[in-house]
Protein backbone atom coordinates (compact mmCIF):
# COMPACT_ATOMS: atom_id res chain seq x y z
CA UNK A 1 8.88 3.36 17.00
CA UNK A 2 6.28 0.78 15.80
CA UNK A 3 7.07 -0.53 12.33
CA UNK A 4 3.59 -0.85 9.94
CA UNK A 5 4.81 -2.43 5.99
CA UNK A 6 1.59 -1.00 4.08
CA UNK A 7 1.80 -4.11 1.53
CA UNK A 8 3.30 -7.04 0.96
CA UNK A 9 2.60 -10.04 -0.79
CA UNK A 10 1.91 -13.24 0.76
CA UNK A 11 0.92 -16.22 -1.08
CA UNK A 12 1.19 -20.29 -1.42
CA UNK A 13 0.58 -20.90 -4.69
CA UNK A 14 1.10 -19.48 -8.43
CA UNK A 15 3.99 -17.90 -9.53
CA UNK A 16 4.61 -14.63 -8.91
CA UNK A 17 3.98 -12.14 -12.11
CA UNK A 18 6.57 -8.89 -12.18
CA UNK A 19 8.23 -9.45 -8.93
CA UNK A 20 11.47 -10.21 -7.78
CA UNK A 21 10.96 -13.23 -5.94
CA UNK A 22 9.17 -16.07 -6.98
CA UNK A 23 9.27 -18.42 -4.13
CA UNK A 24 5.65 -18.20 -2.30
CA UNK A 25 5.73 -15.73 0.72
CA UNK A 26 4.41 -18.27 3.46
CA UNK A 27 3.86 -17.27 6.65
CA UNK A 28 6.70 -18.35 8.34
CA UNK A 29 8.84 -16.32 5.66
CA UNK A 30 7.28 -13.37 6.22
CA UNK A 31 7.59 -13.37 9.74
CA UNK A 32 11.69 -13.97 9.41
CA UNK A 33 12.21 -11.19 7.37
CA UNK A 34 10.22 -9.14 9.68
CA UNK A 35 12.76 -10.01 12.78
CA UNK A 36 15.59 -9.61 10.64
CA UNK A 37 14.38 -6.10 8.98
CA UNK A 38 12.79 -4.96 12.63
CA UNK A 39 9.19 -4.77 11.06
CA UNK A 40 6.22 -4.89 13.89
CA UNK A 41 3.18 -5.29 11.61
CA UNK A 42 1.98 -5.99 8.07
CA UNK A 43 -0.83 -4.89 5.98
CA UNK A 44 -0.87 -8.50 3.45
CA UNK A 45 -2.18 -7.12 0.17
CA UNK A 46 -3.35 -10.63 -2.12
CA UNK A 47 -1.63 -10.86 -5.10
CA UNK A 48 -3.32 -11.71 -8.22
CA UNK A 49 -1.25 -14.79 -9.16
CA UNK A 50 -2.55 -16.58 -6.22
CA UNK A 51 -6.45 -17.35 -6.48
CA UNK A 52 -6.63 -18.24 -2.81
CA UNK A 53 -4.79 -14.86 -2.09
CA UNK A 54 -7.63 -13.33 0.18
CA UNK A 55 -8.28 -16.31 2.00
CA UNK A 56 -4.52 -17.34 2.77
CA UNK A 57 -3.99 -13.23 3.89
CA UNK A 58 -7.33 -13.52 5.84
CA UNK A 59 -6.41 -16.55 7.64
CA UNK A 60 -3.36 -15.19 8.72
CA UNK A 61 -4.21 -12.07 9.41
CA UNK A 62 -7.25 -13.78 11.82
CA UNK A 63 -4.83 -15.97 13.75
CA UNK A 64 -2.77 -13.13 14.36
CA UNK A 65 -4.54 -9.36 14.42
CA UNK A 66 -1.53 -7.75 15.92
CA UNK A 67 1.00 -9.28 13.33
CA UNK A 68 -1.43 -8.91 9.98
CA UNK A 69 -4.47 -7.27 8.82
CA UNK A 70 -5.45 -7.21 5.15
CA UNK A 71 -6.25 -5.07 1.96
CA UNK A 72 -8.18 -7.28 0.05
CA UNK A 73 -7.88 -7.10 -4.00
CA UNK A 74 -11.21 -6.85 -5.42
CA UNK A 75 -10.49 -8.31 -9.11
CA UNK A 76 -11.42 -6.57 -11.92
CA UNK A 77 -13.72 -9.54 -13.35
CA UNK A 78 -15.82 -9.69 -10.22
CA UNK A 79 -19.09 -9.96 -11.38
CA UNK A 80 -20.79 -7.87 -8.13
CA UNK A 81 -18.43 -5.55 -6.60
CA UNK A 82 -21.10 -3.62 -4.27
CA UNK A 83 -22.06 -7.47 -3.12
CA UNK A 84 -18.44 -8.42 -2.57
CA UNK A 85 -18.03 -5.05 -0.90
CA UNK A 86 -20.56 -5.27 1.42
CA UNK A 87 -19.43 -9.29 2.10
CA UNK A 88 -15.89 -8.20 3.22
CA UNK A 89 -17.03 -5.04 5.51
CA UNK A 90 -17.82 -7.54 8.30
CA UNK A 91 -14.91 -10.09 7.70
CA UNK A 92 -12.58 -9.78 10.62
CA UNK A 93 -9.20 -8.93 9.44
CA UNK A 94 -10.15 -6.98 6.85
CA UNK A 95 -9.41 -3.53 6.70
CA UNK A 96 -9.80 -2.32 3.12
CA UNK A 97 -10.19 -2.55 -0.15
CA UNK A 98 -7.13 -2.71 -3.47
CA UNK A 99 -8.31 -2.16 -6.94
CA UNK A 100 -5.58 -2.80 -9.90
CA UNK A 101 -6.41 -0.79 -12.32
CA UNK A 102 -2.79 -0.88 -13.35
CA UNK A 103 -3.25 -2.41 -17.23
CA UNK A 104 -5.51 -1.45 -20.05
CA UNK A 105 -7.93 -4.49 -19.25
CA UNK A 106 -8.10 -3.72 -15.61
CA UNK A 107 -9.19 0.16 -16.25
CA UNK A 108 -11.35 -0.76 -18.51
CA UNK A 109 -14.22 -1.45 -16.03
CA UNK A 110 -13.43 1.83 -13.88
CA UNK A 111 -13.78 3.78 -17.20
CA UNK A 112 -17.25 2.04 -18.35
CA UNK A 113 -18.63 3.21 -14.63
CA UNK A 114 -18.75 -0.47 -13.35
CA UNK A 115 -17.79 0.90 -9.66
CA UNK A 116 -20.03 3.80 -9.61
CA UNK A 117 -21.67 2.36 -6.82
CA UNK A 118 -18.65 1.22 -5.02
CA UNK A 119 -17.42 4.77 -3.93
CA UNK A 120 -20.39 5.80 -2.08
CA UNK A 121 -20.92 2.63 -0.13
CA UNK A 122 -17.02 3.08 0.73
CA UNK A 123 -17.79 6.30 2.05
CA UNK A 124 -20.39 5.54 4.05
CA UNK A 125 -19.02 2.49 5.67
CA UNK A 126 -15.53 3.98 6.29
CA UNK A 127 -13.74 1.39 4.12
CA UNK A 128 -10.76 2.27 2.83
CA UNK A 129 -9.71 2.10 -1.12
CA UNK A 130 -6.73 1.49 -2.64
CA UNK A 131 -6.22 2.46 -5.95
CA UNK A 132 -3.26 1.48 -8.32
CA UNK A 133 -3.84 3.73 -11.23
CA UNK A 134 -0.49 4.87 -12.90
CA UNK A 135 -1.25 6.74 -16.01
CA UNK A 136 -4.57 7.31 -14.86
CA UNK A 137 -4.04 9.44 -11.75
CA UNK A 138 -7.04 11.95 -12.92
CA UNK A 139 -8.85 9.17 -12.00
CA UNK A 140 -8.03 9.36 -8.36
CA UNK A 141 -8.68 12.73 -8.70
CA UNK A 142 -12.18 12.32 -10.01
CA UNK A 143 -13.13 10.03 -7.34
CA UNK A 144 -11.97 12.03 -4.26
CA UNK A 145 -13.26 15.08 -5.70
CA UNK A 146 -16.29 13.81 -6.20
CA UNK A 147 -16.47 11.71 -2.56
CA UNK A 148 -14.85 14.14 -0.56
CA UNK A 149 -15.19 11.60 2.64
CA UNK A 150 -13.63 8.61 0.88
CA UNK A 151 -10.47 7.67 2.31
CA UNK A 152 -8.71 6.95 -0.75
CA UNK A 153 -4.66 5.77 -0.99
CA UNK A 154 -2.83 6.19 -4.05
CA UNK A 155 -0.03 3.31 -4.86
CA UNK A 156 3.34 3.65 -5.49
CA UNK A 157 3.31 7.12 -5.85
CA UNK A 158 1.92 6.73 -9.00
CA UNK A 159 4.78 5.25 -10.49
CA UNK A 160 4.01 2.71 -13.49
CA UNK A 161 5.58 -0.83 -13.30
CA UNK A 162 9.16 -1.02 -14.13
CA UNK A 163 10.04 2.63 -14.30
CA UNK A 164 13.39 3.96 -12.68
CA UNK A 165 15.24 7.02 -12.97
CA UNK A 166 14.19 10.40 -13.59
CA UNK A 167 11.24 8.90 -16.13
CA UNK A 168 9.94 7.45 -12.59
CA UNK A 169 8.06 10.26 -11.66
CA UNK A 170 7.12 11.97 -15.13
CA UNK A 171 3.69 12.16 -13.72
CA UNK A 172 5.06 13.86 -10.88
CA UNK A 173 2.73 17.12 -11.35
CA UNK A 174 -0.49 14.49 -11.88
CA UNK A 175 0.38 13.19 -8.12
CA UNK A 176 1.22 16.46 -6.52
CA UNK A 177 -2.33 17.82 -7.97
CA UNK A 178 -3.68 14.82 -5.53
CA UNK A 179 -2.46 16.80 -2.30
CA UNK A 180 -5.43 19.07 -2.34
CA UNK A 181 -7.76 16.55 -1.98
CA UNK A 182 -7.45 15.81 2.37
CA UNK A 183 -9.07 12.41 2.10
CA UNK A 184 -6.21 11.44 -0.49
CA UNK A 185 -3.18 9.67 0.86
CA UNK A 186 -0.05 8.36 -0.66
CA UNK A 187 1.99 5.03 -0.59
CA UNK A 188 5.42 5.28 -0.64
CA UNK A 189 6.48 1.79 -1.32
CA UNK A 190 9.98 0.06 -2.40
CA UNK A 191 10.73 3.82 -3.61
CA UNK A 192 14.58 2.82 -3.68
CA UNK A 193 13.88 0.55 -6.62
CA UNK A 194 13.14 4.13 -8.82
CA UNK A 195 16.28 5.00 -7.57
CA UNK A 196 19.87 4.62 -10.14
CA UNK A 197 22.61 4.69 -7.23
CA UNK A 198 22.05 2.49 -4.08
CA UNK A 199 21.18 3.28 -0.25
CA UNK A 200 20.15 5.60 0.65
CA UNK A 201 18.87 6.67 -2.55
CA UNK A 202 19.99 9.87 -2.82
CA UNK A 203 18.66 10.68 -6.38
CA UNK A 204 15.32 10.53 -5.00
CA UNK A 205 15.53 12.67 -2.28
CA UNK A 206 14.24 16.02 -4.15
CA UNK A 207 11.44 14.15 -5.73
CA UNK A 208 10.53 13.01 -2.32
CA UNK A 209 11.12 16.18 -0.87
CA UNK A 210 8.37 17.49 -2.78
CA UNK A 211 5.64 14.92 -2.09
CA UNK A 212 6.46 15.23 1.43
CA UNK A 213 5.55 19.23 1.38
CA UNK A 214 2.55 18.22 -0.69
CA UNK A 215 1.02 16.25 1.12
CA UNK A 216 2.67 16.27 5.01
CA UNK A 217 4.24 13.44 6.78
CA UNK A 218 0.72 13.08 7.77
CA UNK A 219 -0.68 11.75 4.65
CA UNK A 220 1.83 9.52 3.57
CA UNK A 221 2.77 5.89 4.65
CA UNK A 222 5.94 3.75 4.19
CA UNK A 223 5.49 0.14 2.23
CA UNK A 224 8.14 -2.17 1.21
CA UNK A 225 6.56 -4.35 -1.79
CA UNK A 226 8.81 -6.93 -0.25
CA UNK A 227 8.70 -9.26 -2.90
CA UNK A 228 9.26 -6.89 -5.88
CA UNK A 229 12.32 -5.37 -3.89
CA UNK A 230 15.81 -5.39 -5.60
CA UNK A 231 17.48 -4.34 -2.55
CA UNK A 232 17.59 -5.71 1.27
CA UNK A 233 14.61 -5.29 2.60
CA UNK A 234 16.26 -4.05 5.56
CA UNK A 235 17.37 -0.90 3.57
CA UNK A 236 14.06 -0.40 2.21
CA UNK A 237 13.12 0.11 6.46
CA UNK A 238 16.01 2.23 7.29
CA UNK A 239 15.75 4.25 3.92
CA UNK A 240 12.43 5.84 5.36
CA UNK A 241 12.95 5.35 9.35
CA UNK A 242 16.51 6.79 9.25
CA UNK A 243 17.86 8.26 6.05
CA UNK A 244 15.29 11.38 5.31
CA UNK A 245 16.52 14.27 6.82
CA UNK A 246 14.05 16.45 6.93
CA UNK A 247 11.36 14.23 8.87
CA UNK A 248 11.35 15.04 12.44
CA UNK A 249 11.18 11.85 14.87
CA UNK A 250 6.93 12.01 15.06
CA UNK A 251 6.74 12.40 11.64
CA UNK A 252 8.74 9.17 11.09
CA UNK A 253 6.55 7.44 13.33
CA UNK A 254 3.98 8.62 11.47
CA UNK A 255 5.30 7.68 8.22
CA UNK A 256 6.32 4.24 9.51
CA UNK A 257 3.13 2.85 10.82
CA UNK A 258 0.99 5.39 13.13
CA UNK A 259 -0.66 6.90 9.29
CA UNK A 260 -1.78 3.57 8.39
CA UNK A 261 -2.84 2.30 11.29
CA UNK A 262 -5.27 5.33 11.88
CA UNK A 263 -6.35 5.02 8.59
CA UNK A 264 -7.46 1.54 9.01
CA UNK A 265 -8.14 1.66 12.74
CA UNK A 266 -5.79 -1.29 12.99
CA UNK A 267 -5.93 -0.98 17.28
CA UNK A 268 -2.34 -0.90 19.03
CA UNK A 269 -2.44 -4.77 20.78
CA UNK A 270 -0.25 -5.12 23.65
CA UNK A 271 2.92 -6.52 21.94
CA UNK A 272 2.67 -3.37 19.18
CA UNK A 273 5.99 -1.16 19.38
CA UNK A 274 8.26 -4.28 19.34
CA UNK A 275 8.70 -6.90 17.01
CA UNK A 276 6.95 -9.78 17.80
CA UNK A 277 8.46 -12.99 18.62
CA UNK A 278 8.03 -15.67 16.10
């Protein structure tokens, strides 16, 4: 089974804001922890503490397709998204598109229309959004209903930054009300940080239990959030790839990497379906 980490963070400069770890994610770190956690491929999402973020993510990702592709984060002060949009479509190792709309600032331009424009030209070109929008999920909804052939993917599960415990997933309805959109998918990713007790996680399973019948093994791909993680990244693999019982073995290859890649028509290269040497 191929291993696909829907988003990490890989950067060179700043200091991280939020996260766990503050040392930069360079290259060559990312690439041991992916031999040592038995990850194939990563989807390198910028962060927004690094101003070279989506060119460091792009480089790598262009020296090495089958390793990285990117999800570019389109800041909230750009002053031409449909330009920037429309710049990136035909930039090789791109594959999509991450808005933050995670704070009250960073809404703030979703909610005065600013990216009214953006949705249909994501439609029609097949780009793929990501949206970070906890405590704002009838946002999503809005969009999606209203571009029905937008592939849209929802971070975190919703969850806002910080939360744990049963106050996790207060918004839990809000999400679930996403499932009967088809073009909305969900990312699952670092999930065992929500969690009180350690691997596997075992508070969590009900509340994952229900996404998973919401939505379908289908619609829903595995991401670590490697640097935020408070636990071994290799736990955060095995807590999806081995430790849900109720996934049979396609769906967990679905779930670990075949979802994304379809949804990004990131290609299967000849060295996919083992880790790649360093």
């Amino acid at each position: 089974m191929q291993i696909v980490d829907a988003q990490v963070h890989a950067w060179v400069s700043g200091n991280s804001t939020g996260h766990h770890r503050r040392a930069p994610v360079t290259r060559d770190v990312l690439v041991d922890e992916m031999a040592r956690a038995g990850v194939d491929r990563v989807l390198l999402v910028p962060p927004l503490w690094d101003p070279e973020g989506n060119a460091y993510s792009l480089a790598l990702a262009q020296a090495e397709p089958d390793r990285f592709a990117v999800m570019g984060l389109l800041p909230a002060d750009c002053e031409d998204p449909v330009a920037a949009l429309a710049r990136w479509q035909d930039t090789p190792g791109m594959r999509g598109v991450r808005f933050l709309f995670n704070t009250p600032e960073r809404i703030a331009p979703l909610l005065e229309g600013r990216y009214e424009r953006v949705w249909p030209l994501a439609q029609e070109s097949g780009l793929v959004i990501a949206l970070h929008v906890p405590g704002a999920l009838g946002e999503a909804e809005s969009i999606a209903r209203r571009f029905p052939r937008l592939r849209l993917i929802v971070d975190h599960l919703g969850v806002p930054r910080g939360a744990s415990g049963p106050a996790a997933f207060d918004h839990l309805p809000a999400l679930l009300a996403l499932a009967r959109y088809p073009n909305v998918s969900v990312k699952a990713a670092g999930v065992g940080d929500y969690a009180l007790d350690p691997w596997p996680f075992r508070s969590i399973e009900p509340t994952l239990r229900q996404i998973f019948d919401a939505f379908g093994a289908q619609r829903i791909v595995w991401a670590s959030d490697f640097s935020r993680l408070h636990h071994p990244y290799r736990q955060c693999v095995t807590h999806f790839s081995e430790a849900l019982p109720w996934l049979s073995e396609a769906e967990r290859a679905d779930v670990m990497g075949g979802n994304l890649c379809r949804l990004l028509d990131w290609q299967t290269g000849a060295a996919a379906g083992a880790t790649l040497a360093a």
